[in-house]
Protein backbone atom coordinates (compact mmCIF):
# COMPACT_ATOMS: atom_id res chain seq x y z
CA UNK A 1 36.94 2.60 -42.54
CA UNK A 2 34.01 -0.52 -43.07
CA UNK A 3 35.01 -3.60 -42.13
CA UNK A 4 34.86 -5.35 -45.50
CA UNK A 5 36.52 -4.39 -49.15
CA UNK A 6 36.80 -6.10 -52.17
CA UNK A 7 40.53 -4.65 -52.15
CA UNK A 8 43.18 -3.27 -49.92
CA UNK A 9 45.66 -1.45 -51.40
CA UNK A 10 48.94 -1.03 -48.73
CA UNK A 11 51.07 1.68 -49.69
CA UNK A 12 50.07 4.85 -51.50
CA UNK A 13 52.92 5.67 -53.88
CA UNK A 14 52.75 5.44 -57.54
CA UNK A 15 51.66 1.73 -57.91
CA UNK A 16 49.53 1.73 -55.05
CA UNK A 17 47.67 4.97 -56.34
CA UNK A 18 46.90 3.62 -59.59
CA UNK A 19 45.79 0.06 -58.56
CA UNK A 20 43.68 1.64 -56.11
CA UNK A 21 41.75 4.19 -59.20
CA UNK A 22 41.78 1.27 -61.92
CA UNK A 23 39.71 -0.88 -58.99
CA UNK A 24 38.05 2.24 -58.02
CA UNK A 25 37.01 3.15 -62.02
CA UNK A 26 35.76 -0.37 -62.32
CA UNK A 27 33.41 -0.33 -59.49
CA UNK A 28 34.97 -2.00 -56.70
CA UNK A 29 35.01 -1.22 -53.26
CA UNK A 30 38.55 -0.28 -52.32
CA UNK A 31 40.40 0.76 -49.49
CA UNK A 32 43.91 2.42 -49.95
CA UNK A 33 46.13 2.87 -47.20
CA UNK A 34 49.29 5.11 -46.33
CA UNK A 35 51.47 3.98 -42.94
CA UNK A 36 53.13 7.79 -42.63
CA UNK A 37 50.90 10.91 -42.18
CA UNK A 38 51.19 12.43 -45.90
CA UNK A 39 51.27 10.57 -48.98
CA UNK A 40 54.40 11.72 -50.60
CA UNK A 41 56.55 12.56 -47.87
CA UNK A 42 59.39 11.81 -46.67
CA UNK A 43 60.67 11.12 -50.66
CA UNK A 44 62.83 8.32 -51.45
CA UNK A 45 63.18 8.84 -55.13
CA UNK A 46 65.43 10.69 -57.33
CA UNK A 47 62.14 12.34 -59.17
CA UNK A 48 63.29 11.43 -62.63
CA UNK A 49 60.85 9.71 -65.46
CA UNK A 50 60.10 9.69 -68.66
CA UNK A 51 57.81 11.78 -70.63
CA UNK A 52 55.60 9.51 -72.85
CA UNK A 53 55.94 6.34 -69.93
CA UNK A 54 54.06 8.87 -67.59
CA UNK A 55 51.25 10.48 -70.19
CA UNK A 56 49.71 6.99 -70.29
CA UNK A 57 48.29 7.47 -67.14
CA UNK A 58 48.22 11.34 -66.32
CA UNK A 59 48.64 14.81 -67.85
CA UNK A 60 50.97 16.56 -66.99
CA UNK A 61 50.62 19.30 -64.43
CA UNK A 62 52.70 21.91 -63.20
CA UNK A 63 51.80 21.51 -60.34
CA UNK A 64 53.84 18.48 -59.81
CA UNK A 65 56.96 19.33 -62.92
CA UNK A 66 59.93 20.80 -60.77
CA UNK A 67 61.92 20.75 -64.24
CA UNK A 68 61.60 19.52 -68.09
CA UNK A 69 64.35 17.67 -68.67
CA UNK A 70 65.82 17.31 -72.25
CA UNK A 71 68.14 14.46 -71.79
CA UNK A 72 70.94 12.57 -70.43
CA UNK A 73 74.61 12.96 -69.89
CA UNK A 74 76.68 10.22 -68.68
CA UNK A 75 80.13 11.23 -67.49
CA UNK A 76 82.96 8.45 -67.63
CA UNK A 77 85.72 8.61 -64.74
CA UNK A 78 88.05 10.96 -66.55
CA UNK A 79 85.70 13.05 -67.65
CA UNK A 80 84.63 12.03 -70.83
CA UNK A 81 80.96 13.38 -71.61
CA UNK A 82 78.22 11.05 -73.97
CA UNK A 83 75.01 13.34 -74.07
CA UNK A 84 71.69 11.66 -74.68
CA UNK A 85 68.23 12.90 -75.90
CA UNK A 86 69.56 16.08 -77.70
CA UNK A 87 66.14 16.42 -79.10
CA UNK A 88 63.62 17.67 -76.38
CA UNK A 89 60.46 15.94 -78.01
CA UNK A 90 62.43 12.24 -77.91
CA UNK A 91 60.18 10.40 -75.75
CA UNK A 92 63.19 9.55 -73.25
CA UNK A 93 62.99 12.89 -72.13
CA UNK A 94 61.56 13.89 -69.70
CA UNK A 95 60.44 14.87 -66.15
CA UNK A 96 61.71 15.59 -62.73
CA UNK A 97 59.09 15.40 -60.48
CA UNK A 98 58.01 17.04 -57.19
CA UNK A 99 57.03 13.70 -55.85
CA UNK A 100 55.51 14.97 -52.11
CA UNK A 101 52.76 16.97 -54.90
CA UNK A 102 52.93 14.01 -57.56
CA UNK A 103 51.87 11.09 -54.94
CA UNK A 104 49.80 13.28 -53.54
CA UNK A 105 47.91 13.92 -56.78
CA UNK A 106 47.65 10.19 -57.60
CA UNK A 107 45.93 9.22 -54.49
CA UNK A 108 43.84 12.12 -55.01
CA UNK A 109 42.74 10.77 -58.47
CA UNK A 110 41.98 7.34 -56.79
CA UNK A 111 40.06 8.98 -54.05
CA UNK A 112 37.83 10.66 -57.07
CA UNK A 113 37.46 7.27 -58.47
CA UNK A 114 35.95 5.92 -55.30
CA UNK A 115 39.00 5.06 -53.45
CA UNK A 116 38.65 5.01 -49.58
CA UNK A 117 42.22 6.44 -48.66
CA UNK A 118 43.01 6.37 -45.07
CA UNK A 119 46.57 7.80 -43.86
CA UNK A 120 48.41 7.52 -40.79
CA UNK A 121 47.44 3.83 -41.30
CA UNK A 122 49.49 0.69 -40.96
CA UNK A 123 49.17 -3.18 -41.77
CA UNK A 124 50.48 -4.87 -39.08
CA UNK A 125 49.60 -8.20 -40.39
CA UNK A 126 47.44 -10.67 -42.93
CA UNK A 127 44.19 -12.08 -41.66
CA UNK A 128 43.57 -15.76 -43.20
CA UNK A 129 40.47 -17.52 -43.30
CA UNK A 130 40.83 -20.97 -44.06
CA UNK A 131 44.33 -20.39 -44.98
CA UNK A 132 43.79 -18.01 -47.54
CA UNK A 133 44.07 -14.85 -47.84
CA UNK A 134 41.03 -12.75 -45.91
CA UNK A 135 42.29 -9.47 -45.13
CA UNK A 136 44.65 -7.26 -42.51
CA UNK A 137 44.64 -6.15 -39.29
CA UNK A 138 45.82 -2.43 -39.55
CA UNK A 139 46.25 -0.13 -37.00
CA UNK A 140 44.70 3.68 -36.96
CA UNK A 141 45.55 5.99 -34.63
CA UNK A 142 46.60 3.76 -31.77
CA UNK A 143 43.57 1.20 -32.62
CA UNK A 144 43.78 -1.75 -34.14
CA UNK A 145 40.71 -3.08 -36.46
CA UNK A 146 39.79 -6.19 -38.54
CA UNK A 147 39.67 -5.33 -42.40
CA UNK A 148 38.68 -8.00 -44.48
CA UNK A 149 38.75 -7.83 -48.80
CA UNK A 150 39.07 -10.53 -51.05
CA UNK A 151 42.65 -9.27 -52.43
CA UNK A 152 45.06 -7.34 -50.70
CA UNK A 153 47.58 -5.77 -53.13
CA UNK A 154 50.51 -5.21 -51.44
CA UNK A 155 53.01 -1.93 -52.97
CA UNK A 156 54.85 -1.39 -49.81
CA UNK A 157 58.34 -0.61 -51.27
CA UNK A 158 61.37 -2.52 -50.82
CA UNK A 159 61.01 -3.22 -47.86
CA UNK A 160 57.88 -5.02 -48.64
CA UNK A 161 56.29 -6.57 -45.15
CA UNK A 162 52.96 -7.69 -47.13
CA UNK A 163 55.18 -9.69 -49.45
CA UNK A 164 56.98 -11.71 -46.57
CA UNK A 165 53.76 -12.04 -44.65
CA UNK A 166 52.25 -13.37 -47.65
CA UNK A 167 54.79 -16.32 -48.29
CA UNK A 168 56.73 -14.77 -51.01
CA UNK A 169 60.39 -14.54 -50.63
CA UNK A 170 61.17 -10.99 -50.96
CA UNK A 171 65.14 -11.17 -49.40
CA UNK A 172 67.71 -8.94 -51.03
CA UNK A 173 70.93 -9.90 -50.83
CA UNK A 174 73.93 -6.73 -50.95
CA UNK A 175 74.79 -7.67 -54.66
CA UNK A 176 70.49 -6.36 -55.74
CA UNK A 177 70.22 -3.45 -53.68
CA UNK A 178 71.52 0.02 -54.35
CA UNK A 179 71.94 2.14 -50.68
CA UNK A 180 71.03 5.59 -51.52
CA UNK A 181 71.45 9.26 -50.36
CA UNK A 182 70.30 12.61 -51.68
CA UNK A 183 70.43 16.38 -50.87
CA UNK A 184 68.28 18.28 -52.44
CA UNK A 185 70.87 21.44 -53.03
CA UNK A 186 70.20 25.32 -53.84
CA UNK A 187 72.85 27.84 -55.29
CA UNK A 188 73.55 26.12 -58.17
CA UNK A 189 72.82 26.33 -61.91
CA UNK A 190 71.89 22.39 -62.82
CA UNK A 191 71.04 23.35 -66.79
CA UNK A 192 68.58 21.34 -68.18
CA UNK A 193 70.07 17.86 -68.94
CA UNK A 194 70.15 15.00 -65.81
CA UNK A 195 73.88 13.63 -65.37
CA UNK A 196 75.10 10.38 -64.51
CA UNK A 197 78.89 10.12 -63.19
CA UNK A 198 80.03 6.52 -63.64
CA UNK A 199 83.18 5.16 -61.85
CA UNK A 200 84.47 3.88 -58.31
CA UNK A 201 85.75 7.29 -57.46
CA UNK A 202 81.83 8.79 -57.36
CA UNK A 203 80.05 5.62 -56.20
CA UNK A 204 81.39 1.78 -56.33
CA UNK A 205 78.82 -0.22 -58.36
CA UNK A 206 76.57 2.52 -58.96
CA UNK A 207 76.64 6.38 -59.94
CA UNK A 208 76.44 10.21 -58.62
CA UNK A 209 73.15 11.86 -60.20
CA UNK A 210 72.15 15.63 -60.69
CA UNK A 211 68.84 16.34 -61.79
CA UNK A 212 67.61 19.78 -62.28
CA UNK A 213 64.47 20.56 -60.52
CA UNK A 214 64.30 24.69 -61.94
CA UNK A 215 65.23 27.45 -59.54
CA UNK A 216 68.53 26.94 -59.14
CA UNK A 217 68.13 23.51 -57.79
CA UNK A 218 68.77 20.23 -58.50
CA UNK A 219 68.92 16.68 -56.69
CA UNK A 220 72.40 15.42 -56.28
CA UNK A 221 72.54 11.61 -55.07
CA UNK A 222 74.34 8.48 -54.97
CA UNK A 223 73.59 5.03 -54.83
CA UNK A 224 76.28 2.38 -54.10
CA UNK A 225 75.86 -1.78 -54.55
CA UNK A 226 75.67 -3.32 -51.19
CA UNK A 227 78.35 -5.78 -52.20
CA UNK A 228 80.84 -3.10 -53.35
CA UNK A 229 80.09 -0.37 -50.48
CA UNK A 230 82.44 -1.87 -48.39
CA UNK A 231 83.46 0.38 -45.23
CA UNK A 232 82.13 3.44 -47.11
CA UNK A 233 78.53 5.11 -46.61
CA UNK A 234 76.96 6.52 -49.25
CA UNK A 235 75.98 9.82 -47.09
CA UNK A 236 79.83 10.67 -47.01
CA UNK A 237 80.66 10.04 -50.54
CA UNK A 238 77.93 12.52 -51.41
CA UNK A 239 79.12 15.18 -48.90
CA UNK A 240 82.51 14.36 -50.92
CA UNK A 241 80.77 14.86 -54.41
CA UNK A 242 79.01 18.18 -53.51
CA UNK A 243 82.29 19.70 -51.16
CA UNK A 244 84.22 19.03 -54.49
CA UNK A 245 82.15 19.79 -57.38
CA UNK A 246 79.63 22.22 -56.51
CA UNK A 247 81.37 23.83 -53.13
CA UNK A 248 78.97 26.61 -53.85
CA UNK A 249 75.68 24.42 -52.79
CA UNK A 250 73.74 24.82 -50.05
CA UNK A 251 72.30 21.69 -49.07
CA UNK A 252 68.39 22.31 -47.89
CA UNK A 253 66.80 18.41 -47.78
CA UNK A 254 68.48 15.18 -47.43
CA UNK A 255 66.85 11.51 -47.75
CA UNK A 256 68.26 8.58 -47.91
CA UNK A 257 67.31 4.94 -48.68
CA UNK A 258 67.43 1.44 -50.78
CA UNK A 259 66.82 0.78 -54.22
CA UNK A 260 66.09 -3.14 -55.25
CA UNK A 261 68.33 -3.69 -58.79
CA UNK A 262 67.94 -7.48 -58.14
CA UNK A 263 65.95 -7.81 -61.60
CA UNK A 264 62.58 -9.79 -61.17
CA UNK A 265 61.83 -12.05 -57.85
CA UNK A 266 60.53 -15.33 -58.62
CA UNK A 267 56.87 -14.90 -57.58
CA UNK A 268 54.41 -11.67 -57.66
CA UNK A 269 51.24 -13.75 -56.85
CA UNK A 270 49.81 -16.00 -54.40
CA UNK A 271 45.83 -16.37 -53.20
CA UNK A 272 44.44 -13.18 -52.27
CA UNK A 273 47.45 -11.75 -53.09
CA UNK A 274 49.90 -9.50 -55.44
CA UNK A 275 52.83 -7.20 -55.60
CA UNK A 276 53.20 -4.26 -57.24
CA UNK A 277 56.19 -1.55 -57.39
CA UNK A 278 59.43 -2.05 -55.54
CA UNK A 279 57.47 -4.59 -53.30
CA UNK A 280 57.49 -6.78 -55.89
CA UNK A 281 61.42 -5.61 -57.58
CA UNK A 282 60.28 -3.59 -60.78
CA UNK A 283 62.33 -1.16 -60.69
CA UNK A 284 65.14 -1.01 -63.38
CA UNK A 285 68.18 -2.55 -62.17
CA UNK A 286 70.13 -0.51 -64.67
CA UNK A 287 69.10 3.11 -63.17
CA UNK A 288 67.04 2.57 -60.83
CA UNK A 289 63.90 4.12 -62.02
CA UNK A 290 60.46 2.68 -61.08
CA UNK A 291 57.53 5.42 -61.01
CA UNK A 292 56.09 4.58 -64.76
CA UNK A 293 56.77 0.59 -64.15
CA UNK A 294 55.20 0.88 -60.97
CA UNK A 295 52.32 2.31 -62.66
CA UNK A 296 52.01 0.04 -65.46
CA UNK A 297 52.66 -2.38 -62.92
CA UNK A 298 49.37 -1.06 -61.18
CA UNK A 299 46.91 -0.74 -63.72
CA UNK A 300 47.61 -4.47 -64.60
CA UNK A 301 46.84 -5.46 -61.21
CA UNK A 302 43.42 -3.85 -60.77
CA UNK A 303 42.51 -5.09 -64.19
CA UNK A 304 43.13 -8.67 -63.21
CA UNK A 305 41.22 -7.77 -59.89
CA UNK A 306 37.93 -6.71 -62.08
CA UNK A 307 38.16 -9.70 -63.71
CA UNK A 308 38.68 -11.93 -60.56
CA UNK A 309 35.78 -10.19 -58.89
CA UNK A 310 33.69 -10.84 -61.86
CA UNK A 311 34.59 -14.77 -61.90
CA UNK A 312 34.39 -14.43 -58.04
CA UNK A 313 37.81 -16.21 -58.42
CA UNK A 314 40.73 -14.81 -56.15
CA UNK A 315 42.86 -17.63 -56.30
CA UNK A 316 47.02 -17.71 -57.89
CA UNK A 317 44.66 -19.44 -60.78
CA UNK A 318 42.99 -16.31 -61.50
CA UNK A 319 45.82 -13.53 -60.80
CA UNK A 320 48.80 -15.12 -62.24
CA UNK A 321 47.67 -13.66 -65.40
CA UNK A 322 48.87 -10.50 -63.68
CA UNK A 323 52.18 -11.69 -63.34
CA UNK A 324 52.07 -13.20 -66.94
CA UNK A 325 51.41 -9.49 -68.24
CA UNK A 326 54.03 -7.82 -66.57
CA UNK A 327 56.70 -10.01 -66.98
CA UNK A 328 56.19 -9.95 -70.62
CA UNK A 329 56.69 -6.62 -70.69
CA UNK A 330 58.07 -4.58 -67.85
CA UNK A 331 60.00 -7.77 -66.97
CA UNK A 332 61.55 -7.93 -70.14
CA UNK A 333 63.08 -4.97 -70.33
CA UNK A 334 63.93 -5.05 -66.27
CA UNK A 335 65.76 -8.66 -67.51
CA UNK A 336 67.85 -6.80 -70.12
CA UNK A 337 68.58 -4.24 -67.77
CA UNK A 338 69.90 -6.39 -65.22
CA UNK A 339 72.25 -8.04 -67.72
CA UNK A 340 74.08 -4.67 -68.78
CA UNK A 341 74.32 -3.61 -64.95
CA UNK A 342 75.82 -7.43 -63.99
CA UNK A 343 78.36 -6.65 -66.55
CA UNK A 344 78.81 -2.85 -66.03
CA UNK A 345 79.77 -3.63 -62.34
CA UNK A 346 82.46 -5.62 -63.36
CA UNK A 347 84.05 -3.07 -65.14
CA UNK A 348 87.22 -1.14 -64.30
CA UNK A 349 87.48 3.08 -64.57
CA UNK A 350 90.15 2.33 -67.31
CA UNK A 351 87.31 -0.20 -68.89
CA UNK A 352 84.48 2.73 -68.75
CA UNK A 353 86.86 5.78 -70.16
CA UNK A 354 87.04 2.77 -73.25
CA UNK A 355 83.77 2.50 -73.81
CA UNK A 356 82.63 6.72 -73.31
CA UNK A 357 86.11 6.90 -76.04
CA UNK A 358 84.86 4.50 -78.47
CA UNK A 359 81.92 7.22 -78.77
CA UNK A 360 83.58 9.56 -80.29
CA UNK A 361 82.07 10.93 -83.30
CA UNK A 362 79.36 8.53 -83.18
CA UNK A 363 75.68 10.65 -82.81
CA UNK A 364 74.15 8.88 -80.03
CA UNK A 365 71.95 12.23 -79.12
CA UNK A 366 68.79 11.29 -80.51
CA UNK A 367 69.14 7.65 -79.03
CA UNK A 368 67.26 5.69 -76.73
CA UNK A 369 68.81 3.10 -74.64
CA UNK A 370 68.16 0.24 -77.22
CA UNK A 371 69.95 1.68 -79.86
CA UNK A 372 72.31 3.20 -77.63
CA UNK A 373 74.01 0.08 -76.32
CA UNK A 374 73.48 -1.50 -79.93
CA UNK A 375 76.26 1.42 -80.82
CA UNK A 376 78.43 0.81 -77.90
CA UNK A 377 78.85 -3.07 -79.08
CA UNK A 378 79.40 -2.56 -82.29
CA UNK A 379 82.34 -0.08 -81.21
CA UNK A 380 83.40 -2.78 -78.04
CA UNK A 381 82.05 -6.15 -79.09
CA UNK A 382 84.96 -7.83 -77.14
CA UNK A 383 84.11 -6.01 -73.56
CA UNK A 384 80.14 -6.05 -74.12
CA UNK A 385 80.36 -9.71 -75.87
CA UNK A 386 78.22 -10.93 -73.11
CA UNK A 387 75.42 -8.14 -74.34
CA UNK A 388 75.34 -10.17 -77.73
CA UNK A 389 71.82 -11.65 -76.35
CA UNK A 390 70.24 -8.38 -76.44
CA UNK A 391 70.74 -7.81 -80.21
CA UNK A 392 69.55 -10.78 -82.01
């Protein structure tokens, strides 16, 4: 490592790696660092995105594709299926990823770019100069050093220590954060649609998923609200899911984690500094989901960091037009989101079999979300009536 950057990138997922190449690609000098020994690994992500969201900043490889996924099914608590994305070239379908070969793959393409990517590498703090901004001190290998860099681009998950160290209030209360666990399973035959199962016998506040990943595998997970988990750990509701539905499976990986659904945090930005990914809550309160925002997310930040570079201007002056460009897009769909979840949570089992009912003989397979929950009002606009924002 030098001493000096114009950028440090922290974290080397998905919206790390691509802030990292876009700086890279335009000629800065950038370091990109990973805290754990291999990018990738352990994975805290169900592996599911979108098929156009992530061609806008790779080709697909399969390499990285576990499974092609053709759609959605979301199963209401008695059973009731509503099956999404029928057609396999809708661009909601999609993807489920091997993410310990996908992050990998990223970093890889930042590295190419110029990227300096250093693993086994953790920020232990910000170095200010004047009260700005200057830098971290990171530790390698039992050593700490002295890195300084005009911006420091913090995309260190949820748990986001840049963020905090930074100034910017990065708190989740229970009622924004989904705990999560996951096996990856064998033995089973997972077709080739990812399900949902909605209702407070599979997860309070939240849902069971199975995604295919090919080879008679699949990820089966859970995440539960904080504020509804209660007594109950999301580990043993999954055991409960798998014992009882698929007693078959052979369970072969397990992860578990958090998932921010808090919707948008007030601030992104401050001098010398930005958020990107979880770090800075862009992940779809709705589903969860974050790669593809995380890398749109990215390539906005190292666009605003040419241009700061070139004005020599690294102040919130300079970067908030960062957060202006996300939250006018990402953010605006992450804000609609966050209003169907609020209201989703509320709902009772008897409340959900309604709406998954009202459905019938209504051809939602071809639809994305939009249009999806345009149907469902229409059919409920009494239960959904505080939706009626999202339609105008």
């Amino acid at each position: 490592m030098n001493d000096r950057y114009d950028v440090i990138v922290v974290g080397a997922g998905p919206g790390g790696s691509i802030t990292a190449k876009t700086c890279a690609q335009g000629g800065l000098d950038v370091l990109l660092i990973e805290k754990r020994q291999e990018i990738g690994d352990p994975v805290r992500c169900a592996e599911g995105v979108g098929r156009d969201a992530l061609k806008k900043h790779i080709a697909p490889d399969k390499r990285w594709i576990a499974a092609e996924v053709k759609g959605s099914v979301l199963i209401a608590p008695d059973g009731t299926q509503v099956k999404m994305s029928e057609d396999a070239s809708n661009p909601k379908a999609g993807y489920t990823l091997e993410r310990k070969v996908f992050d990998r793959a990223l970093a890889q393409q930042a590295a190419m770019a110029g990227a300096e990517v250093m693993v086994k590498t953790r920020a232990t703090e910000l170095l200010r100069s004047n009260g700005k901004i200057a830098g971290i001190k990171a530790m390698y290998m039992g050593e700490t050093r002295d890195i300084r860099a005009d911006i420091v681009i913090g995309a260190d998950g949820v748990e986001s220590k840049v963020g905090r160290w930074g100034g910017i209030n990065t708190a989740l209360k229970p009622v924004d954060i989904e705990t999560c666990a996951q096996f990856l399973v064998s033995n089973i035959d997972p077709g080739d649609y990812s399900k949902f199962y909605l209702g407070s016998n599979y997860a309070p506040g939240g849902y069971v998923w199975v995604f295919p990943k090919g080879e008679h595998t699949a990820n089966v997970g859970i995440g539960i609200l904080g504020s509804k988990s209660g007594d109950v750990r999301a580990i043993s509701l999954i055991h409960r899911f798998v014992d009882t539905y698929m007693p078959q499976a052979k369970i072969v990986e397990i992860v578990v984690g958090g998932v921010p659904v808090s919707g948008p945090i007030k601030r992104t930005v401050s001098d010398g500094l930005i958020l990107v990914g979880d770090a800075a809550r862009q992940s779809d309160p709705l589903t969860g989901g974050g790669i593809t925002n995380a890398m749109d997310a990215g390539q906005m930040a190292g666009e605003v960091c040419l241009k700061a570079k070139e004005k020599g201007d690294y102040s919130v002056k300079t970067l908030k037009e960062y957060e202006d460009k996300w939250r006018a897009t990402i953010g605006k769909e992450i804000s609609k989101s966050l209003q169907v979840k609020n209201l989703l949570i509320k709902f009772s089992d008897e409340q959900l079999n309604q709406l998954a009912h009202s459905l019938d003989g209504v051809d939602v397979s071809k639809m994305a979300l939009p249009a999806f929950l345009l149907a469902l009002f229409k059919k409920n606009p009494k239960l959904l009536w505080e939706l009626r924002g999202l339609f105008k």
